[in-house]
PDB file of N, CA and C in Angstrom:
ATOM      1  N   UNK A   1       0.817  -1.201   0.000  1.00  0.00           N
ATOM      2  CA  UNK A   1       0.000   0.000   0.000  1.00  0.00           C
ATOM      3  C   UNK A   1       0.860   1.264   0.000  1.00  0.00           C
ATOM      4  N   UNK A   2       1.641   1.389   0.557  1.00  0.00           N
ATOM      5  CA  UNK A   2       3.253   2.621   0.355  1.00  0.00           C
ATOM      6  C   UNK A   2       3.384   2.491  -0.619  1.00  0.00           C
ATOM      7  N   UNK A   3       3.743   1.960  -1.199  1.00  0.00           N
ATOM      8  CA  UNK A   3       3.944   1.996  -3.017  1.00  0.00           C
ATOM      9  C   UNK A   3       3.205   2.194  -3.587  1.00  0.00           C
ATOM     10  N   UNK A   4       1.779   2.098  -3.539  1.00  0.00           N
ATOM     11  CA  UNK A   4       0.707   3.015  -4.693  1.00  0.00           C
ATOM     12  C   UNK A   4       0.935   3.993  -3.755  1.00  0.00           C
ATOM     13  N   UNK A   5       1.029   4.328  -2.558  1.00  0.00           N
ATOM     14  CA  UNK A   5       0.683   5.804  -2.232  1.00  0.00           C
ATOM     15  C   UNK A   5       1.841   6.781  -2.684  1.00  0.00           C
ATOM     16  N   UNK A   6       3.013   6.401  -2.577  1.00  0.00           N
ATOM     17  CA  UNK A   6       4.046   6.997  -3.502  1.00  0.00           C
ATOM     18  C   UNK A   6       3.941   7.320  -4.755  1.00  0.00           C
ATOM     19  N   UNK A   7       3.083   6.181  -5.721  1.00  0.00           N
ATOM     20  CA  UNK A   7       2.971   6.523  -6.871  1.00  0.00           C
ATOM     21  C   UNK A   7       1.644   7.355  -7.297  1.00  0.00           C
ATOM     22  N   UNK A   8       1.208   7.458  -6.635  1.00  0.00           N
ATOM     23  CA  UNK A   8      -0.632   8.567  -6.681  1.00  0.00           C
ATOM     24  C   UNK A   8       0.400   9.814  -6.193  1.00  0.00           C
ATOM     25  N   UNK A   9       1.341  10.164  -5.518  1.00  0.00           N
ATOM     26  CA  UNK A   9       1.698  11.615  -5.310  1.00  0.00           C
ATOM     27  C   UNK A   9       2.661  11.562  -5.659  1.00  0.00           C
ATOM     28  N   UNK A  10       3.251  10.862  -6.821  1.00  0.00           N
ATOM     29  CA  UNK A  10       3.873  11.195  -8.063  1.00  0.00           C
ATOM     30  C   UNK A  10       3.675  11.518  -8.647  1.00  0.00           C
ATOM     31  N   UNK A  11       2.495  10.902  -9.228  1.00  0.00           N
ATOM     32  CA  UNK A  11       1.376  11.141 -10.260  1.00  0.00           C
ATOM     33  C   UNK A  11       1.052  12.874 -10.277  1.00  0.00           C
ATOM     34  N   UNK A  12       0.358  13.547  -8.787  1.00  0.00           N
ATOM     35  CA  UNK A  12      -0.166  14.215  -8.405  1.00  0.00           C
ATOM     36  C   UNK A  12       0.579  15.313  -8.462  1.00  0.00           C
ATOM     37  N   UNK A  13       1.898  15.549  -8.113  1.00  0.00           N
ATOM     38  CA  UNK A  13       2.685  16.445  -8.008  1.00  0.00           C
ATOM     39  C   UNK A  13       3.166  16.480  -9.124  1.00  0.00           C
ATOM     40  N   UNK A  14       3.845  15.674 -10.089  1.00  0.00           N
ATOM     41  CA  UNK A  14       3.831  15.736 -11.704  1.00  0.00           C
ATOM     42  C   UNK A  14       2.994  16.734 -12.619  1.00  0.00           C
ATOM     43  N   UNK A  15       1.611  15.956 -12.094  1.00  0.00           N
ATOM     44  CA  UNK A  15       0.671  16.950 -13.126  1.00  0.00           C
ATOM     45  C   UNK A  15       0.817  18.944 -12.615  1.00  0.00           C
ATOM     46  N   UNK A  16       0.634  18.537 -10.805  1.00  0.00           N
ATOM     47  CA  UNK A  16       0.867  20.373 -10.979  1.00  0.00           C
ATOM     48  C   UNK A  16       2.054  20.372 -11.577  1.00  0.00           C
ATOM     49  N   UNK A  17       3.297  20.326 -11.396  1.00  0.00           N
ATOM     50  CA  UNK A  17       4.456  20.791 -11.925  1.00  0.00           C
ATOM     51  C   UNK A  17       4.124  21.448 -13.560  1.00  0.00           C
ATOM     52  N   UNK A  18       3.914  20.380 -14.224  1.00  0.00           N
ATOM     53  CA  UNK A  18       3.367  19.972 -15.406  1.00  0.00           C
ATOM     54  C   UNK A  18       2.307  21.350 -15.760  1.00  0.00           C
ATOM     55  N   UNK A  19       1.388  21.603 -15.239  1.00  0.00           N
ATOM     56  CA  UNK A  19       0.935  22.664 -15.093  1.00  0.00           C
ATOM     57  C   UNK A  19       1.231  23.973 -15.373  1.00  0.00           C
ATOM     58  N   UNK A  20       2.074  24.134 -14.326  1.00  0.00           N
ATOM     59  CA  UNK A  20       3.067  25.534 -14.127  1.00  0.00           C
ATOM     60  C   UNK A  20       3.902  25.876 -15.780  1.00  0.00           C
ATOM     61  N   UNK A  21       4.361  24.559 -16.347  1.00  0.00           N
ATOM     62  CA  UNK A  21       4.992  24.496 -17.280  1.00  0.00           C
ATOM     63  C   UNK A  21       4.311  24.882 -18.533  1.00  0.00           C
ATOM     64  N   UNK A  22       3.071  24.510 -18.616  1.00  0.00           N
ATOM     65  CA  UNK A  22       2.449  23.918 -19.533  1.00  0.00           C
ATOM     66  C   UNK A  22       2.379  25.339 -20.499  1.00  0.00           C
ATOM     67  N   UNK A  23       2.161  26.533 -20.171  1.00  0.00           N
ATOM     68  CA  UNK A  23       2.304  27.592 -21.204  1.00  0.00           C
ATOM     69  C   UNK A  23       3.857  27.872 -22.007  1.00  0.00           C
ATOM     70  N   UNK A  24       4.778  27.693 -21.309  1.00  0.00           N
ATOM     71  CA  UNK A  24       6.138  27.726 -21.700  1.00  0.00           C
ATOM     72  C   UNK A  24       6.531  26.282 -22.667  1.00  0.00           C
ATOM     73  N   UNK A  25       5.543  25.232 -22.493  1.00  0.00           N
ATOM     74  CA  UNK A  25       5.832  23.878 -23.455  1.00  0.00           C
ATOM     75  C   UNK A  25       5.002  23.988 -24.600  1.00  0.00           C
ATOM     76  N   UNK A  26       4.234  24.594 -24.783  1.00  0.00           N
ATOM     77  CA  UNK A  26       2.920  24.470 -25.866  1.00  0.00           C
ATOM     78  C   UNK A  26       3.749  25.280 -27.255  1.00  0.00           C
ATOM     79  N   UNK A  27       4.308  25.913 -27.563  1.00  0.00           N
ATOM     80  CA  UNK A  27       4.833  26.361 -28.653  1.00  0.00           C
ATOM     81  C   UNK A  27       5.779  26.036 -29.037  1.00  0.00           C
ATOM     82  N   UNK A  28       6.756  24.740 -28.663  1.00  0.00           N
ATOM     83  CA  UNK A  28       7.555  23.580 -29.101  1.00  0.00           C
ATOM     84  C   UNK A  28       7.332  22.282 -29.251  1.00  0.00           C
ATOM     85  N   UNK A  29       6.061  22.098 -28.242  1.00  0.00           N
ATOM     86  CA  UNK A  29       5.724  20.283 -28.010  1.00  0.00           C
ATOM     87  C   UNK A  29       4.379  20.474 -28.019  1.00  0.00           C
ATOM     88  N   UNK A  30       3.738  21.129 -28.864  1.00  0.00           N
ATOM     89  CA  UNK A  30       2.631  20.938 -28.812  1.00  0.00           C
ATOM     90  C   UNK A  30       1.631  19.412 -29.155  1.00  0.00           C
ATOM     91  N   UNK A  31       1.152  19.042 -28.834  1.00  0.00           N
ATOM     92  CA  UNK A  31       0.793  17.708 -28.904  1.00  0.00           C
ATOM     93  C   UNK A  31       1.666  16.264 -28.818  1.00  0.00           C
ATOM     94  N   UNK A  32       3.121  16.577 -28.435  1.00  0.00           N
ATOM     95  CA  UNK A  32       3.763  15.563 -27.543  1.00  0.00           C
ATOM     96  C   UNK A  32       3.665  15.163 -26.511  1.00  0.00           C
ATOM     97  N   UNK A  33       4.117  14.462 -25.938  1.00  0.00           N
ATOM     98  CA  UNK A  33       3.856  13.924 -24.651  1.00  0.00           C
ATOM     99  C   UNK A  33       4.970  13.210 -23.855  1.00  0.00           C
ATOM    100  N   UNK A  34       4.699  14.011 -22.483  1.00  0.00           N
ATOM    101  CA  UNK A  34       6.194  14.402 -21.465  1.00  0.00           C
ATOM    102  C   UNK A  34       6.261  12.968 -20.828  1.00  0.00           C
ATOM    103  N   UNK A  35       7.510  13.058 -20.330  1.00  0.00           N
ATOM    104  CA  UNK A  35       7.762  12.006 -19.491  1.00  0.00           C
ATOM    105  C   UNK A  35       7.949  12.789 -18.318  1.00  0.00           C
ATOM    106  N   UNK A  36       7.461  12.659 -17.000  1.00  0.00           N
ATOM    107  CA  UNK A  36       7.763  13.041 -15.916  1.00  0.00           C
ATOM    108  C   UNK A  36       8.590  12.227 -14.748  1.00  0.00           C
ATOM    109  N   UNK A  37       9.181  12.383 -14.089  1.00  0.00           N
ATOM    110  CA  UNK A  37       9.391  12.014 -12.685  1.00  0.00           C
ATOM    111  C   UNK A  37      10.426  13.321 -11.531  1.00  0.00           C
ATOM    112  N   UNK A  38       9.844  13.201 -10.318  1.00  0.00           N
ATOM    113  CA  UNK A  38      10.234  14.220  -9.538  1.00  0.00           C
ATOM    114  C   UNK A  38       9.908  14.943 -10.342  1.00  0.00           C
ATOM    115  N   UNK A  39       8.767  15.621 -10.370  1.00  0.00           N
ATOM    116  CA  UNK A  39       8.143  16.876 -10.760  1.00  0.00           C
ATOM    117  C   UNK A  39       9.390  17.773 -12.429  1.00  0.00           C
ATOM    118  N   UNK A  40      10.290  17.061 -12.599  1.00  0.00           N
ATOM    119  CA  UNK A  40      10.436  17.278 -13.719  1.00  0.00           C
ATOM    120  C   UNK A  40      10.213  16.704 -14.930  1.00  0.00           C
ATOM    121  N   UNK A  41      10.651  17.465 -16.303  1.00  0.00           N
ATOM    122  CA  UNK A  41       9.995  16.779 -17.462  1.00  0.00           C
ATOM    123  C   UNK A  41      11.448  16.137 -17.784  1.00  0.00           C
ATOM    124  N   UNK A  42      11.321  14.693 -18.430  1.00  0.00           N
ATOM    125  CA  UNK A  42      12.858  13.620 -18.131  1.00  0.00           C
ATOM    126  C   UNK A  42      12.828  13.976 -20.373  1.00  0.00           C
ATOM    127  N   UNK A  43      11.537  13.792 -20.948  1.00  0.00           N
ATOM    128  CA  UNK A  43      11.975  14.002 -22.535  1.00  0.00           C
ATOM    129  C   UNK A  43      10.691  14.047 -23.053  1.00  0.00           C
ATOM    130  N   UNK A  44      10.464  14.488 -24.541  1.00  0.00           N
ATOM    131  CA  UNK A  44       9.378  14.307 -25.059  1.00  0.00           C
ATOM    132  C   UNK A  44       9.176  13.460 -26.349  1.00  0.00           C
ATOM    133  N   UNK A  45       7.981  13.049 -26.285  1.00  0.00           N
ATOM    134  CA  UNK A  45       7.772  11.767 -27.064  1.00  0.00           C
ATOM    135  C   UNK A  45       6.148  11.937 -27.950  1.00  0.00           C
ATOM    136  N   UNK A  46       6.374  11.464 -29.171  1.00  0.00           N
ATOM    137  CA  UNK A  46       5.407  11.969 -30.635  1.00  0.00           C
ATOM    138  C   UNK A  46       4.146  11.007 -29.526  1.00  0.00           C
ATOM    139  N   UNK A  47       4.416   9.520 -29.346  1.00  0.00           N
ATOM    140  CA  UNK A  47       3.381   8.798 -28.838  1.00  0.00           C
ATOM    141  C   UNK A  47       3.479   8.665 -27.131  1.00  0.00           C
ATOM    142  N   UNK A  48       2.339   7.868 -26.876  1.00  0.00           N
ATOM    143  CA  UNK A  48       1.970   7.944 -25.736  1.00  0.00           C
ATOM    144  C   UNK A  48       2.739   6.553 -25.088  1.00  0.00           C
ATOM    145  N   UNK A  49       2.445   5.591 -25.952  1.00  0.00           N
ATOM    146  CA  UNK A  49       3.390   4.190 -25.938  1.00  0.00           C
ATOM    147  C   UNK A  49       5.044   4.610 -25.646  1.00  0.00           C
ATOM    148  N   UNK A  50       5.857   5.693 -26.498  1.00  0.00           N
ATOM    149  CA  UNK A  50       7.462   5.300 -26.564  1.00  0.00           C
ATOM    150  C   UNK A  50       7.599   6.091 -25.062  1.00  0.00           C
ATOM    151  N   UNK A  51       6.671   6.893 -24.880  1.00  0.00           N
ATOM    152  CA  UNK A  51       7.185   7.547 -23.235  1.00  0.00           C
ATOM    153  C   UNK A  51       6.673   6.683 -22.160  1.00  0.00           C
ATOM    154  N   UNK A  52       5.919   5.471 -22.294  1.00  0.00           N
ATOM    155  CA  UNK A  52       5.598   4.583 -21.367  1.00  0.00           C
ATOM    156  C   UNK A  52       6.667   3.638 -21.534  1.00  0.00           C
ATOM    157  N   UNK A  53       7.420   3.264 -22.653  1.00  0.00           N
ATOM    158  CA  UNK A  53       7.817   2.389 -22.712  1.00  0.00           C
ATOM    159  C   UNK A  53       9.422   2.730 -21.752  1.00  0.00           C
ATOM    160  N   UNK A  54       9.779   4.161 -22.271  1.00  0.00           N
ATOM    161  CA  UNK A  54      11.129   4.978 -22.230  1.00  0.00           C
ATOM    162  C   UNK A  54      10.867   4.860 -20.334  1.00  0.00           C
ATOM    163  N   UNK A  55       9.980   5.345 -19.752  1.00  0.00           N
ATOM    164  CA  UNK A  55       9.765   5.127 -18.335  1.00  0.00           C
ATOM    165  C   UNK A  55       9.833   3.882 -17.786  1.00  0.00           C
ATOM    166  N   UNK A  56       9.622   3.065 -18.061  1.00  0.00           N
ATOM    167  CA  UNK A  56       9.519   1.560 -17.633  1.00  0.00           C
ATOM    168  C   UNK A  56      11.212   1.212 -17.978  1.00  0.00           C
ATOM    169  N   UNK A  57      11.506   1.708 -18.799  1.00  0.00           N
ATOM    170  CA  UNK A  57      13.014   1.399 -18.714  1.00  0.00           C
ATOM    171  C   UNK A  57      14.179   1.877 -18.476  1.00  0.00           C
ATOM    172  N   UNK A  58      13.805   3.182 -18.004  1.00  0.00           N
ATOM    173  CA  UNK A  58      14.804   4.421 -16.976  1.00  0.00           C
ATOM    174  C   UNK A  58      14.419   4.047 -15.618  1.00  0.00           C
ATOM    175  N   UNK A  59      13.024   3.917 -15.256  1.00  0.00           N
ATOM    176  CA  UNK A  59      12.347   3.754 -13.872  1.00  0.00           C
ATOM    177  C   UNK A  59      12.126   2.759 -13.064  1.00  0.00           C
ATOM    178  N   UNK A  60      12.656   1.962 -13.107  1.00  0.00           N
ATOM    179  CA  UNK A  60      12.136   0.335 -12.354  1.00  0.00           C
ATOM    180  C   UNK A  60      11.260   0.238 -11.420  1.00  0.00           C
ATOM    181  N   UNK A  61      11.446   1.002 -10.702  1.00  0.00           N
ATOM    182  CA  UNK A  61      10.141   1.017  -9.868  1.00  0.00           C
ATOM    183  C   UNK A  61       9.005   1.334 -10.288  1.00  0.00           C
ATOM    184  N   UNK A  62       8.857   1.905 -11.714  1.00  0.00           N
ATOM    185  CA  UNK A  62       7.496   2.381 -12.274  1.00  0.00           C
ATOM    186  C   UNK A  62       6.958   3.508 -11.821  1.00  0.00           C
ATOM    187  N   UNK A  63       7.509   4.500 -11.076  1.00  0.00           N
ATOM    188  CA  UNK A  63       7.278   5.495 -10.623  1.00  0.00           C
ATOM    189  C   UNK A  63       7.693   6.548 -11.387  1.00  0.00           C
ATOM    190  N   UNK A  64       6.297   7.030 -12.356  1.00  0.00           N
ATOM    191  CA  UNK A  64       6.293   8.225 -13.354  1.00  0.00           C
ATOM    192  C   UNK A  64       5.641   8.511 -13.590  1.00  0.00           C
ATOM    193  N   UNK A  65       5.235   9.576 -14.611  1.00  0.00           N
ATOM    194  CA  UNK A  65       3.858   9.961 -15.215  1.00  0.00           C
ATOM    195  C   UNK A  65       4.054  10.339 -17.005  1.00  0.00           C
ATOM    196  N   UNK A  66       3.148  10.525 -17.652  1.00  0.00           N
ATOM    197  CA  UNK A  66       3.007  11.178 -18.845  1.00  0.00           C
ATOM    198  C   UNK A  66       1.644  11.939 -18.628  1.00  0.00           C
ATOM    199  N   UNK A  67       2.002  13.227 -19.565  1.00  0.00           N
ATOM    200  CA  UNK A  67       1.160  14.316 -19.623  1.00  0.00           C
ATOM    201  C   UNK A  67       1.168  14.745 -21.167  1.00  0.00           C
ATOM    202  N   UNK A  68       0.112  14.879 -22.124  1.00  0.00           N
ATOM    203  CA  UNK A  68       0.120  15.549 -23.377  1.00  0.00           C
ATOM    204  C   UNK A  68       0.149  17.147 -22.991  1.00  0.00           C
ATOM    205  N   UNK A  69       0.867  17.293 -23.988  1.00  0.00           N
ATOM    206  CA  UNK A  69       1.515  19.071 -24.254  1.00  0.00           C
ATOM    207  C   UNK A  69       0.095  19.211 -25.056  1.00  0.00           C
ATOM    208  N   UNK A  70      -1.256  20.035 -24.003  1.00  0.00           N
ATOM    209  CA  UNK A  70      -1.957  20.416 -25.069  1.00  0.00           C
ATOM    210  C   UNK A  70      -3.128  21.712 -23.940  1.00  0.00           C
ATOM    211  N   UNK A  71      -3.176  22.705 -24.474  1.00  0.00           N
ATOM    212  CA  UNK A  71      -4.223  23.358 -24.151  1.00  0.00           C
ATOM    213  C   UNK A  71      -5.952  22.958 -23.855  1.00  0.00           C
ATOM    214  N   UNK A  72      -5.911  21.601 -24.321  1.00  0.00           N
ATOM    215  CA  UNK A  72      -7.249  21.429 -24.357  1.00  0.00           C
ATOM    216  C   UNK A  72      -7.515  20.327 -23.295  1.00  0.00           C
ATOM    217  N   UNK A  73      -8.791  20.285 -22.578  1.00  0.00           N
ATOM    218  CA  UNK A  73      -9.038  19.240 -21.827  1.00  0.00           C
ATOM    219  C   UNK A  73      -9.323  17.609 -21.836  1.00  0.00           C
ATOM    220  N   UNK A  74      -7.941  16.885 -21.459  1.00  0.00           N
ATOM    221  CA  UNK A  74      -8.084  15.721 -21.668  1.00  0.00           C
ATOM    222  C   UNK A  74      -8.008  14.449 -20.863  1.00  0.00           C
ATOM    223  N   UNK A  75      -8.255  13.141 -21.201  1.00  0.00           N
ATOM    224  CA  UNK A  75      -8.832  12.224 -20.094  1.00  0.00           C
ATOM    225  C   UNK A  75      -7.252  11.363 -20.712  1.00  0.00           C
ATOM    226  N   UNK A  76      -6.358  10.954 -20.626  1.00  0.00           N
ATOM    227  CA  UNK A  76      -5.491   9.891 -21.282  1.00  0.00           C
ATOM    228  C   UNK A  76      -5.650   8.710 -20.582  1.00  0.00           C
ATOM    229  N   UNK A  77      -6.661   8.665 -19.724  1.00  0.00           N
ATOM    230  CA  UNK A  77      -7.004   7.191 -18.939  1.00  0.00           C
ATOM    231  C   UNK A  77      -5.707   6.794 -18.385  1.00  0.00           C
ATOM    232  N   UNK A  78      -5.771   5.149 -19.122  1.00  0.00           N
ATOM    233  CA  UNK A  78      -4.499   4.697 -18.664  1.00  0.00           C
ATOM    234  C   UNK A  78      -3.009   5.482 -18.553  1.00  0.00           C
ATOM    235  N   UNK A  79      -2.890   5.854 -19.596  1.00  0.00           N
ATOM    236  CA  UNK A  79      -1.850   6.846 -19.784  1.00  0.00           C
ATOM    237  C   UNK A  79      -1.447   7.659 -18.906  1.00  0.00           C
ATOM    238  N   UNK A  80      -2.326   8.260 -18.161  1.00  0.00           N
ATOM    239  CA  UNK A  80      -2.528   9.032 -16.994  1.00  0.00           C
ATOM    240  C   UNK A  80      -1.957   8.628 -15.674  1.00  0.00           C
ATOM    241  N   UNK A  81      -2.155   7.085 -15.510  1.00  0.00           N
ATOM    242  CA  UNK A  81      -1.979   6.380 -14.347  1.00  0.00           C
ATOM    243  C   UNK A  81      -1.118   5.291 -14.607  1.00  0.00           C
ATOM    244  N   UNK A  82      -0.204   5.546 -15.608  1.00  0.00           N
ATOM    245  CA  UNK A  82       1.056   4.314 -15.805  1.00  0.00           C
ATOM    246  C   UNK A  82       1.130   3.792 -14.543  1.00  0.00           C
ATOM    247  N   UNK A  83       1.355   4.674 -14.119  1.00  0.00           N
ATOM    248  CA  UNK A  83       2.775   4.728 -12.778  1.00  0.00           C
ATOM    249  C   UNK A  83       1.581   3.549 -11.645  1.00  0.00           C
ATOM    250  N   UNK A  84       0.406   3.546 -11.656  1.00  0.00           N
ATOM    251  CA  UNK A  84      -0.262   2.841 -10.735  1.00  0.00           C
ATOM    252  C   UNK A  84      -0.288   1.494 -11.107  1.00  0.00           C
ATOM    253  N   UNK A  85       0.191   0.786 -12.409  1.00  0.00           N
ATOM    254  CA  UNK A  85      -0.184  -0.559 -12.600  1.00  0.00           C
ATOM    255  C   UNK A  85       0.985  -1.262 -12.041  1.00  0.00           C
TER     256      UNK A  85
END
């Protein structure tokens, strides 16, 4: 149970970070998608797959997030919650 709770306020603190950023990322990465961990952005990636995949193999513990570079409101489901499976 420590270990999802680590990874839900990974998750959590990611996205604000992510946030803060998000006007300063939109006119280079617009519709890419970040790799996060510790509230920074680690690279950006065209799909949603190569930054899940790129995390799972920098991260062993699975502790990360992805966020799309986009102004508009979105659900990425799973994508959203890598870091919890």
């Amino acid at each position: 149970m420590v270990e999802h709770t680590r990874q839900k306020l990974e998750v959590d603190q990611n996205y604000d970070a992510f946030m803060r950023m998000l006007g300063d990322l939109l006119p280079e990465h617009r519709d890419e998608f970040a790799l996060m961990r510790d509230r920074k952005i680690i690279g950006f990636y065209a799909k949603p797959g190569d930054a899940y995949r790129e995390g799972l193999e920098r991260f062993h513990d699975g502790i990360f997030s992805i966020q799309e570079v986009t102004d508009e409101p979105i659900d990425l489901g799973f994508w959203s919650h890598v870091a919890m499976h």
